[in-house]
N, C-alpha and C. Protein backbone atom coordinates (compact mmCIF):
# COMPACT_ATOMS: atom_id res chain seq x y z
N UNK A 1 -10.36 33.28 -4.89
CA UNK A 1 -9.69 31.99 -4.80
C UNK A 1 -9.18 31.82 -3.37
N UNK A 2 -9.38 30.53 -3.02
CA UNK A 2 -9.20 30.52 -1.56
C UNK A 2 -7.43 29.87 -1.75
N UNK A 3 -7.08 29.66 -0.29
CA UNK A 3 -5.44 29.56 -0.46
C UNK A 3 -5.58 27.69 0.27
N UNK A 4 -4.95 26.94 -0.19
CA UNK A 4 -4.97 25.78 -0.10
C UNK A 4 -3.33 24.99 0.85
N UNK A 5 -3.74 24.82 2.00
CA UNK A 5 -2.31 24.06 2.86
C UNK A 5 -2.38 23.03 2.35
N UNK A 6 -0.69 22.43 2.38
CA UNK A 6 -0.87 21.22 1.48
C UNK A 6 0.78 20.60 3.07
N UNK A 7 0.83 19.20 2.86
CA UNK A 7 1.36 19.12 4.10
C UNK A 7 3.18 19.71 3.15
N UNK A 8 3.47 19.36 4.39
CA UNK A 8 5.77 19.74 3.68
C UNK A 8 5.83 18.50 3.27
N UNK A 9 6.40 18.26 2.40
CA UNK A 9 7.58 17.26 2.30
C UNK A 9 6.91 15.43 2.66
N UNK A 10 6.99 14.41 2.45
CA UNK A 10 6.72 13.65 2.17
C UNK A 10 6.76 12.60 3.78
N UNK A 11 6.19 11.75 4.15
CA UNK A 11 6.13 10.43 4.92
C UNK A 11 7.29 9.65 4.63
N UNK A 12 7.02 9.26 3.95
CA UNK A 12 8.03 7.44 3.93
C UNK A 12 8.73 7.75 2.40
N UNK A 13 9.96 7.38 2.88
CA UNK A 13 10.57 7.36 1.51
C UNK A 13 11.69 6.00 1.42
N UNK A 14 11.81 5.17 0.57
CA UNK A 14 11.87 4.17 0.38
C UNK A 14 13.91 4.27 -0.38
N UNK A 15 14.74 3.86 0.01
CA UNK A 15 16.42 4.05 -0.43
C UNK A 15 16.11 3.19 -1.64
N UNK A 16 16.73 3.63 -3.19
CA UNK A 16 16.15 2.88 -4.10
C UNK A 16 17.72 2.42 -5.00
N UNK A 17 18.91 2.82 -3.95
CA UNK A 17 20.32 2.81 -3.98
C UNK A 17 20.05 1.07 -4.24
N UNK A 18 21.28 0.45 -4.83
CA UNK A 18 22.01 -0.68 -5.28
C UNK A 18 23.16 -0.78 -4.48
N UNK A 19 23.29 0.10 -3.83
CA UNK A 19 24.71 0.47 -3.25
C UNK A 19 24.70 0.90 -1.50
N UNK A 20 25.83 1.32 -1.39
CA UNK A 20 25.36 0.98 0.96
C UNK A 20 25.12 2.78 0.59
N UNK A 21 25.08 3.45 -0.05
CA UNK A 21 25.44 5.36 0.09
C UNK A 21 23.63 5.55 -0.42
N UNK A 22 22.68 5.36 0.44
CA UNK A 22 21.10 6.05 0.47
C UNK A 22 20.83 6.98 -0.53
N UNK A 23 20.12 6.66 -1.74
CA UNK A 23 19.23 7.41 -2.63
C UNK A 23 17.96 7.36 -2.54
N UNK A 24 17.57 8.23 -1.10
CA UNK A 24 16.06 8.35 -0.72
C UNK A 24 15.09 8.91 -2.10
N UNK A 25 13.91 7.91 -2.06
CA UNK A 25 12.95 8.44 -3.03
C UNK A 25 11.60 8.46 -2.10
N UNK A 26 10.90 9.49 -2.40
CA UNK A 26 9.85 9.99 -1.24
C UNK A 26 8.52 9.05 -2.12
N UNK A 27 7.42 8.38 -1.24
CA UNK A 27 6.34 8.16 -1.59
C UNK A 27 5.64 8.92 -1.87
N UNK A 28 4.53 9.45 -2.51
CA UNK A 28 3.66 10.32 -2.71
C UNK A 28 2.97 10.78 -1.71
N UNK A 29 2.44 11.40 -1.48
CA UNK A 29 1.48 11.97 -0.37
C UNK A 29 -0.11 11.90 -0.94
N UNK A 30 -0.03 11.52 -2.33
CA UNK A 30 -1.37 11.95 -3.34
C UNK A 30 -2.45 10.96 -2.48
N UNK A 31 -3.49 11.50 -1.81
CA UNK A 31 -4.59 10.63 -1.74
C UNK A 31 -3.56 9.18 -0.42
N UNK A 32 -2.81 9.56 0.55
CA UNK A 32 -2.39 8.57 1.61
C UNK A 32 -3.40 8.82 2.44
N UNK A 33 -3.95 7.49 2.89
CA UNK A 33 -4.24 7.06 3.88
C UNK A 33 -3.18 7.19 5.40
N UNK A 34 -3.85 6.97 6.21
CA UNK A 34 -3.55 7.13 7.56
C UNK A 34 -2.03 5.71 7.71
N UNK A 35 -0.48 6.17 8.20
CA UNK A 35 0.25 5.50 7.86
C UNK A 35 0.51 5.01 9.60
N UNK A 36 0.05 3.56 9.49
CA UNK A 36 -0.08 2.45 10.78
C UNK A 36 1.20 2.14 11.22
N UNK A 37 1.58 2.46 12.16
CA UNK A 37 3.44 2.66 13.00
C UNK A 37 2.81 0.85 14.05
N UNK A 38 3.55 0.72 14.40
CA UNK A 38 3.10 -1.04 15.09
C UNK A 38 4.49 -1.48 15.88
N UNK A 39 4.25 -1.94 16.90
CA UNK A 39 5.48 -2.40 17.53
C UNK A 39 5.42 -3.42 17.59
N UNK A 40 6.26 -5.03 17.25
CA UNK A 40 5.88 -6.27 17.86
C UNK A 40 7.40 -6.40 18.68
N UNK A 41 7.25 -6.77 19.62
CA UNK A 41 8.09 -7.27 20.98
C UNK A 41 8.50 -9.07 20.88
N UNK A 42 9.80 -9.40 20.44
CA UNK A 42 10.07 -10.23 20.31
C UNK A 42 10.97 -10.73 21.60
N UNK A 43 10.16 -11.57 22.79
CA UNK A 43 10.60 -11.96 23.70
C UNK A 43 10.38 -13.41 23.79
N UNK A 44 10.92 -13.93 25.30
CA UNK A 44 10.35 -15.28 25.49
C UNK A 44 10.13 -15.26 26.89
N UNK A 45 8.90 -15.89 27.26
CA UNK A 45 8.26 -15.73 28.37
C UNK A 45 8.28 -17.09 29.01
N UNK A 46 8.55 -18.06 30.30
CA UNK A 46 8.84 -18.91 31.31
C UNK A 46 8.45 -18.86 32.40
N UNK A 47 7.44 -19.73 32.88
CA UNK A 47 6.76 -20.05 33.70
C UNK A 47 7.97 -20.44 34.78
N UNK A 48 8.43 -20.77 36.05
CA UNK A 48 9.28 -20.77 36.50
C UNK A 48 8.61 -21.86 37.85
N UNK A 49 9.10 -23.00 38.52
CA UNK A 49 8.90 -23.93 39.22
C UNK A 49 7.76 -23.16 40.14
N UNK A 50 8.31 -22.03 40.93
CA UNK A 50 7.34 -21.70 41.71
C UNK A 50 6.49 -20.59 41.54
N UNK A 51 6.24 -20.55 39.86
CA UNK A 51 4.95 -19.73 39.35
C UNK A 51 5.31 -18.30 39.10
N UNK A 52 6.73 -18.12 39.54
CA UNK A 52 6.67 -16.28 38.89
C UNK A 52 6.92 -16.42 37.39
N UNK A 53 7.18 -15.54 37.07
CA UNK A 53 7.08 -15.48 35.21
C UNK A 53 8.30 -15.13 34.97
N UNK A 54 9.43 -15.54 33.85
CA UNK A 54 10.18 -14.76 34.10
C UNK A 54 10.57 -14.84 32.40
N UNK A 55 10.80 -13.35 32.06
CA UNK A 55 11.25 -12.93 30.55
C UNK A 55 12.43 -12.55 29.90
N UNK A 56 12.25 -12.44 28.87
CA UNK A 56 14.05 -12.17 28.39
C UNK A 56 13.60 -11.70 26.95
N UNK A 57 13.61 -10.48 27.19
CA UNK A 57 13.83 -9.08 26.05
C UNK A 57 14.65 -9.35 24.93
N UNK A 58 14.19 -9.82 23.85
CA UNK A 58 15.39 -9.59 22.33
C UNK A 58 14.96 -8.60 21.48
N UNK A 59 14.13 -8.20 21.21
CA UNK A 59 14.05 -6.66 20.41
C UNK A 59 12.53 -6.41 20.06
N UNK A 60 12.57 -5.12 19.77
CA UNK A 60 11.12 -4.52 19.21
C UNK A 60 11.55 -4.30 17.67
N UNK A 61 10.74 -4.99 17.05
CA UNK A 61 10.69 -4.62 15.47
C UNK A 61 9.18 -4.13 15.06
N UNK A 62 9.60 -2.93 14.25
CA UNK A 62 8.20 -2.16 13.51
C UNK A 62 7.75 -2.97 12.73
N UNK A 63 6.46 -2.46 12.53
CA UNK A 63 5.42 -2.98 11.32
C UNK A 63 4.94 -1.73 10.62
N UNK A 64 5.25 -1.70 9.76
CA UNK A 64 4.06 -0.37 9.34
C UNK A 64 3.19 -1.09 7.89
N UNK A 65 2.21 -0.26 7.62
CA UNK A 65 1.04 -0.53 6.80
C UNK A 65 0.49 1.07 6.78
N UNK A 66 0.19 1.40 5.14
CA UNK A 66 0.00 2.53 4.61
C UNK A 66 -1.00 2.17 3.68
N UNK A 67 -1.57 2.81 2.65
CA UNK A 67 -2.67 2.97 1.60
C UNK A 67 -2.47 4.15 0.83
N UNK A 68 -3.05 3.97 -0.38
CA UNK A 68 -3.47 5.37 -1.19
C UNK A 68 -4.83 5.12 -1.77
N UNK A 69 -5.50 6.02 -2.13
CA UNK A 69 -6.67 5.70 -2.84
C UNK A 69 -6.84 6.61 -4.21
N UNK A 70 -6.50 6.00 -5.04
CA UNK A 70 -7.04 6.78 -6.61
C UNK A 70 -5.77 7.70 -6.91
N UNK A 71 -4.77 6.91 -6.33
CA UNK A 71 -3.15 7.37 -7.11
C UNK A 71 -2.98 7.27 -8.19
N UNK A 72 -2.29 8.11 -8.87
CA UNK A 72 -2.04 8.01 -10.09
C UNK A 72 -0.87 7.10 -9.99
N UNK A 73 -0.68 6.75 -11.66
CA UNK A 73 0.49 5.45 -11.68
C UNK A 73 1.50 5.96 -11.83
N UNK A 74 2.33 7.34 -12.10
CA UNK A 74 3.55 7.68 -12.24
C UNK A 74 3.81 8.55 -11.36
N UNK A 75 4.84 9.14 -10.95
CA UNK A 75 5.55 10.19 -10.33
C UNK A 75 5.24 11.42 -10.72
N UNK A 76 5.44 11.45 -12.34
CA UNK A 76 5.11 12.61 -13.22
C UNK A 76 3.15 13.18 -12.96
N UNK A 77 2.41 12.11 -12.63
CA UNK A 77 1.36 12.58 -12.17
C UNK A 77 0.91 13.37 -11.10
N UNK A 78 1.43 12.54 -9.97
CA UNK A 78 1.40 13.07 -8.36
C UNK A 78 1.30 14.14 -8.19
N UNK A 79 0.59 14.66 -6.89
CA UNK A 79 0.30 16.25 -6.71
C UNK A 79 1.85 16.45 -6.48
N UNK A 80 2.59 15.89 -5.79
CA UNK A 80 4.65 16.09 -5.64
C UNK A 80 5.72 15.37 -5.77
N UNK A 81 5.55 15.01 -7.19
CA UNK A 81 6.29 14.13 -7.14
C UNK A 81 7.07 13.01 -6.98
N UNK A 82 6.01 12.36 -6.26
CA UNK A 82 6.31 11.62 -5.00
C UNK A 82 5.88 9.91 -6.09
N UNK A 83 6.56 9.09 -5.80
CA UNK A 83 6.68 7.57 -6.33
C UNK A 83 4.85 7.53 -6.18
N UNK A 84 4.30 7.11 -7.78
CA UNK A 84 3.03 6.89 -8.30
C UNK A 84 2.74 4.85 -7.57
N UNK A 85 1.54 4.37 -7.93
CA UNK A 85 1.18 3.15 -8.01
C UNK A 85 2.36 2.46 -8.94
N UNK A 86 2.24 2.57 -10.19
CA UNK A 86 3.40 1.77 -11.03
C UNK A 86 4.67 2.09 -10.25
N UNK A 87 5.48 3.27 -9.89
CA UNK A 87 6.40 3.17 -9.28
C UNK A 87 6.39 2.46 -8.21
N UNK A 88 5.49 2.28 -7.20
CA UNK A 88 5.66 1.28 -6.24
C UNK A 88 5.65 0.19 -6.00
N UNK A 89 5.08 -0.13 -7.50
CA UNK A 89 5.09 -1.51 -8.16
C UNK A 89 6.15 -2.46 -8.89
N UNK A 90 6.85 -1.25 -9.03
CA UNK A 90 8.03 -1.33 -10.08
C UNK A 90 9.13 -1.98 -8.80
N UNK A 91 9.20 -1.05 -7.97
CA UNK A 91 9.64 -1.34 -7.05
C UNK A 91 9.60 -2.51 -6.07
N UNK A 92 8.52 -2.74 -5.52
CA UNK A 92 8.01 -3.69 -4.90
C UNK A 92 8.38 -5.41 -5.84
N UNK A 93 8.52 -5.17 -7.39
CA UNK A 93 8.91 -6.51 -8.04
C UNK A 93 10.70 -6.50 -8.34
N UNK A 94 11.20 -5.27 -8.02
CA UNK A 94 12.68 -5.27 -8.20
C UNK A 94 13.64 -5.45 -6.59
N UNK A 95 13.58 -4.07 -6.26
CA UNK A 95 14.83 -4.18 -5.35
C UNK A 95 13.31 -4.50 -4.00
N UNK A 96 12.29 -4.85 -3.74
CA UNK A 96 11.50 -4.85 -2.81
C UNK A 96 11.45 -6.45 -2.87
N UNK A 97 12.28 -7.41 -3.61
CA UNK A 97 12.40 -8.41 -2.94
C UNK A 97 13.16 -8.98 -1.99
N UNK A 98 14.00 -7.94 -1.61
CA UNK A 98 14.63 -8.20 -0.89
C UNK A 98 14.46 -7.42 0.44
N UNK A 99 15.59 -7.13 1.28
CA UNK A 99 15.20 -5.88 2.38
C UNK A 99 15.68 -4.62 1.57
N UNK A 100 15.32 -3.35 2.20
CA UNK A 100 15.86 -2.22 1.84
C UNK A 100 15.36 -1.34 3.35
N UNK A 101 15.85 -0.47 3.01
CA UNK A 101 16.17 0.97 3.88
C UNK A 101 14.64 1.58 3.59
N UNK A 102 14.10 2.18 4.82
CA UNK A 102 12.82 2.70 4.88
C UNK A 102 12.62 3.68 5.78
N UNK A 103 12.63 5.29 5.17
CA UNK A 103 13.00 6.26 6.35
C UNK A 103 11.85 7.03 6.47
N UNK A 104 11.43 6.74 7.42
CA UNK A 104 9.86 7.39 8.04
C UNK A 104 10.20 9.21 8.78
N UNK A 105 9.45 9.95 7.82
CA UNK A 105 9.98 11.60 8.74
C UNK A 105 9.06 11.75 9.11
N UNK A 106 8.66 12.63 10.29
CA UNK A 106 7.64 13.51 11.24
C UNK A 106 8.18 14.05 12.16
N UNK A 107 7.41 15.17 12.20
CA UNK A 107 7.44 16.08 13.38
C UNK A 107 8.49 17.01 13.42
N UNK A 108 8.82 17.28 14.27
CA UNK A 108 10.23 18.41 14.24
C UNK A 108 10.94 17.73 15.55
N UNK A 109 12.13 17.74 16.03
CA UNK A 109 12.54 17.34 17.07
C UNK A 109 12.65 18.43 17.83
N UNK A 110 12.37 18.34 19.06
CA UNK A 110 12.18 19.39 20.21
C UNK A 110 13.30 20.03 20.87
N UNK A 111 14.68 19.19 20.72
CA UNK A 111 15.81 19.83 20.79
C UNK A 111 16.20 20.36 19.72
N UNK A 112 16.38 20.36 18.68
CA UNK A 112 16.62 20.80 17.59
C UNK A 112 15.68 21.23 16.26
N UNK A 113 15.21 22.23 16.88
CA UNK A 113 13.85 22.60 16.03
C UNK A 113 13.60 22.78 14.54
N UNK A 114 15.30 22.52 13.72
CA UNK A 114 15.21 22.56 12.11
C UNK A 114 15.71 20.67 11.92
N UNK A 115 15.08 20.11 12.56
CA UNK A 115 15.81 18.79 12.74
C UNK A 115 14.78 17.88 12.59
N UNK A 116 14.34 16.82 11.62
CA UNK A 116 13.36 15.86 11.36
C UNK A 116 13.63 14.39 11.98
N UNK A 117 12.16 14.44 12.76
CA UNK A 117 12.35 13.17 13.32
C UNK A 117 12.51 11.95 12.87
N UNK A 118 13.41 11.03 12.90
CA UNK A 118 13.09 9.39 11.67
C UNK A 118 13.12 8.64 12.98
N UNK A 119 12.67 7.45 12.21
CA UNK A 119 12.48 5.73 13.36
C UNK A 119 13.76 5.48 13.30
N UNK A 120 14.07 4.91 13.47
CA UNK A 120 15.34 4.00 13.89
C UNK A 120 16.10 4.67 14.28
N UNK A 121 17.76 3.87 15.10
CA UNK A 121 18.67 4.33 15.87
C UNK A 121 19.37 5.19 14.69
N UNK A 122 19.32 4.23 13.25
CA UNK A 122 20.35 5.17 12.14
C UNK A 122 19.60 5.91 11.23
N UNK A 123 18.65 6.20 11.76
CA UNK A 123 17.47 7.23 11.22
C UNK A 123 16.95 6.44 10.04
N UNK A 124 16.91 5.23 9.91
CA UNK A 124 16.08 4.56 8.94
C UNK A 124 15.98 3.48 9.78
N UNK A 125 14.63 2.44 9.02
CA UNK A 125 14.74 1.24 9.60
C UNK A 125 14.69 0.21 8.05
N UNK A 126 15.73 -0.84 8.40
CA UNK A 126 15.59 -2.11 7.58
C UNK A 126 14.70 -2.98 7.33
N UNK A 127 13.95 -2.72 6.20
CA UNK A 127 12.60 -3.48 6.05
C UNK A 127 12.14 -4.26 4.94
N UNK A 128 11.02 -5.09 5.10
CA UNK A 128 10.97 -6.30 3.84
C UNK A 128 9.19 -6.15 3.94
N UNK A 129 9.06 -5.94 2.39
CA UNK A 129 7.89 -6.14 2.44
C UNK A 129 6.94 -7.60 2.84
N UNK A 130 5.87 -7.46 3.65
CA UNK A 130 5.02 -8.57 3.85
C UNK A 130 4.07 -8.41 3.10
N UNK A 131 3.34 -7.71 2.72
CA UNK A 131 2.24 -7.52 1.56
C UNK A 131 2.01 -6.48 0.84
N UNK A 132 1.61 -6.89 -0.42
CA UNK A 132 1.13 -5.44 -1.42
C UNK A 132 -0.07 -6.09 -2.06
N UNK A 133 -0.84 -4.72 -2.11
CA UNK A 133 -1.99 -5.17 -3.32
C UNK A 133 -2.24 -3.58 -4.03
N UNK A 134 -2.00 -4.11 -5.59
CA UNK A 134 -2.83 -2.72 -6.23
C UNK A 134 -3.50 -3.18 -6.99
N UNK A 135 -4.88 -2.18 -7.48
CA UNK A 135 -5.66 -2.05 -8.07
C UNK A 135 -6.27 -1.44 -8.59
N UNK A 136 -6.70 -1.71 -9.99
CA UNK A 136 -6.63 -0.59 -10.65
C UNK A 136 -8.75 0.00 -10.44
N UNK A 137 -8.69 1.42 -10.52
CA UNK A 137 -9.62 1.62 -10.07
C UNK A 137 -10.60 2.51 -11.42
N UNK A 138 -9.98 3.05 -11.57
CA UNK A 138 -10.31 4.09 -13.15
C UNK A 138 -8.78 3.89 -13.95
N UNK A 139 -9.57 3.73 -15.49
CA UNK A 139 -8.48 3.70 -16.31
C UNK A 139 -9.06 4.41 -17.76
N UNK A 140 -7.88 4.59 -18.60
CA UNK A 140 -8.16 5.32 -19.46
C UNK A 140 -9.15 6.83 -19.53
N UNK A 141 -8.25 8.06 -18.28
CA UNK A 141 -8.92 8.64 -17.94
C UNK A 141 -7.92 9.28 -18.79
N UNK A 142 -8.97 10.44 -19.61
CA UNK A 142 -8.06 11.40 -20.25
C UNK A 142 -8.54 12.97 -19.98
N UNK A 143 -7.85 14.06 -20.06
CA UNK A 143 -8.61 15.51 -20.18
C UNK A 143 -9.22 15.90 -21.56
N UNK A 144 -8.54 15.62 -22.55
CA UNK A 144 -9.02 15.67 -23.84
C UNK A 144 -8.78 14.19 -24.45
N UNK A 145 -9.10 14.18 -25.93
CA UNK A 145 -8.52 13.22 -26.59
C UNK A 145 -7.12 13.07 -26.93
N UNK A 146 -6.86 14.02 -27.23
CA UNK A 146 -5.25 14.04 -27.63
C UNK A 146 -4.27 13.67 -26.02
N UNK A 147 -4.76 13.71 -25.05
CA UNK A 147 -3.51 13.39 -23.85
C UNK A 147 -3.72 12.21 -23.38
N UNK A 148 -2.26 11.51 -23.26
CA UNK A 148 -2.19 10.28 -22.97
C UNK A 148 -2.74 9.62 -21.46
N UNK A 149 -3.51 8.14 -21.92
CA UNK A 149 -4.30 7.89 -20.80
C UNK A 149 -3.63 8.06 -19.55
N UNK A 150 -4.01 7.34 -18.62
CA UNK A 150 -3.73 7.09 -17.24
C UNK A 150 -5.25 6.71 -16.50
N UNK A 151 -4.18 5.65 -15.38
CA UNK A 151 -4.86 5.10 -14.53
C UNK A 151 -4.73 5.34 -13.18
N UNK A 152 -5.69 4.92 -12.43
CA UNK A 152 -5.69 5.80 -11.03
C UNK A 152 -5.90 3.91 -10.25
N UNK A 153 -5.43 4.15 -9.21
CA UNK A 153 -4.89 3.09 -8.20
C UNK A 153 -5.32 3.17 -6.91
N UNK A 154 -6.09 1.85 -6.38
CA UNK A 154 -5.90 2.02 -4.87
C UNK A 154 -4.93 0.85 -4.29
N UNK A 155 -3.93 1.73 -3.26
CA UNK A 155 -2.69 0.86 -3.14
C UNK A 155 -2.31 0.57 -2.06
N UNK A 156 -1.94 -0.63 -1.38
CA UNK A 156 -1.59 -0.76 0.00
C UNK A 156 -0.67 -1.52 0.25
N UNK A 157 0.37 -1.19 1.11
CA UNK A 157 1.55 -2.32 1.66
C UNK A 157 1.63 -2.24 2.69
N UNK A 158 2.27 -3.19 3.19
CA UNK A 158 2.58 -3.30 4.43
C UNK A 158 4.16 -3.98 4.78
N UNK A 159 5.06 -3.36 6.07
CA UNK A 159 6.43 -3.64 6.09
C UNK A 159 6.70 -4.30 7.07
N UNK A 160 7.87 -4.77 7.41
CA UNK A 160 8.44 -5.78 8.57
C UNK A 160 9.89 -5.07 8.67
N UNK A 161 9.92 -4.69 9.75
CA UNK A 161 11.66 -4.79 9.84
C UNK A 161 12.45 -6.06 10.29
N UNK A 162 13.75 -6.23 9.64
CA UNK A 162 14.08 -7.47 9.62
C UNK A 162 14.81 -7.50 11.13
């Protein structure tokens, strides 16, 4: 039997709190696609009488856009636990109409080598979904007869920080 690396600990995990005190819940890792980091630069740019250009900086807000392919629909499925298709769905029609807290980890930080890197200044960034689509891809997949179905998902969103 060969020995199988599997990555640490999860990408994006989504605050699923009602409340200002963060109850991070991790996305799955099952079957993610490559997760798209995006900067848009919200400035205003002025042509000026005698042709120089001149700008005025108001902020960089992220975009990100992620995928899964052939996720299972629960948590309880996932290779870790990690929020299934229905959970992100569940989500995405409850507290994802609004903004929420979105804390992206990678890497290790180089000054502090037991220390995980996040986006933002408060180690999360404030975000609103701009699009979701799931779909269902295989269903009623069982191991035997006796165990309850399940369906497998290909899933994609995409975020805005506000």
């Amino acid at each position: 039997m060969t020995a199988m690396t599997l990555p640490v600990g999860s990408l994006v995990f989504f605050d699923i709190s009602t409340n200002s005190t963060p109850n991070w819940q991790k996305l799955t890792e099952h079957n993610r696609q490559p997760l798209s980091f995006q900067s848009s630069r919200i400035e205003k740019n002025q042509r000026m009488a005698n042709g120089t250009l001149r700008k005025m900086f108001v902020a960089d807000k992220a975009n990100l856009s992620v995928s899964w392919s052939i996720v299972p629909s629960f948590s309880n499925m996932t290779v870790d636990g990690g929020y299934g298709a229905m959970d992100i769905k569940s989500f995405y029609e409850g507290i994802g109409k609004g903004s929420f807290k979105v804390k992206i980890v990678y890497g290790k930080n180089q000054t502090s080598p037991y220390a995980d890197r996040t986006e933002g200044s408060a180690g999360y960034l404030t975000m609103v979904f701009s699009s979701a689509n799931f779909e269902v891809v295989k269903r009623n997949v069982k191991n035997t007869t006796s165990d309850p179905a399940q369906e497998f998902w290909n899933v994609s969103i995409a975020l805005e920080e506000v």
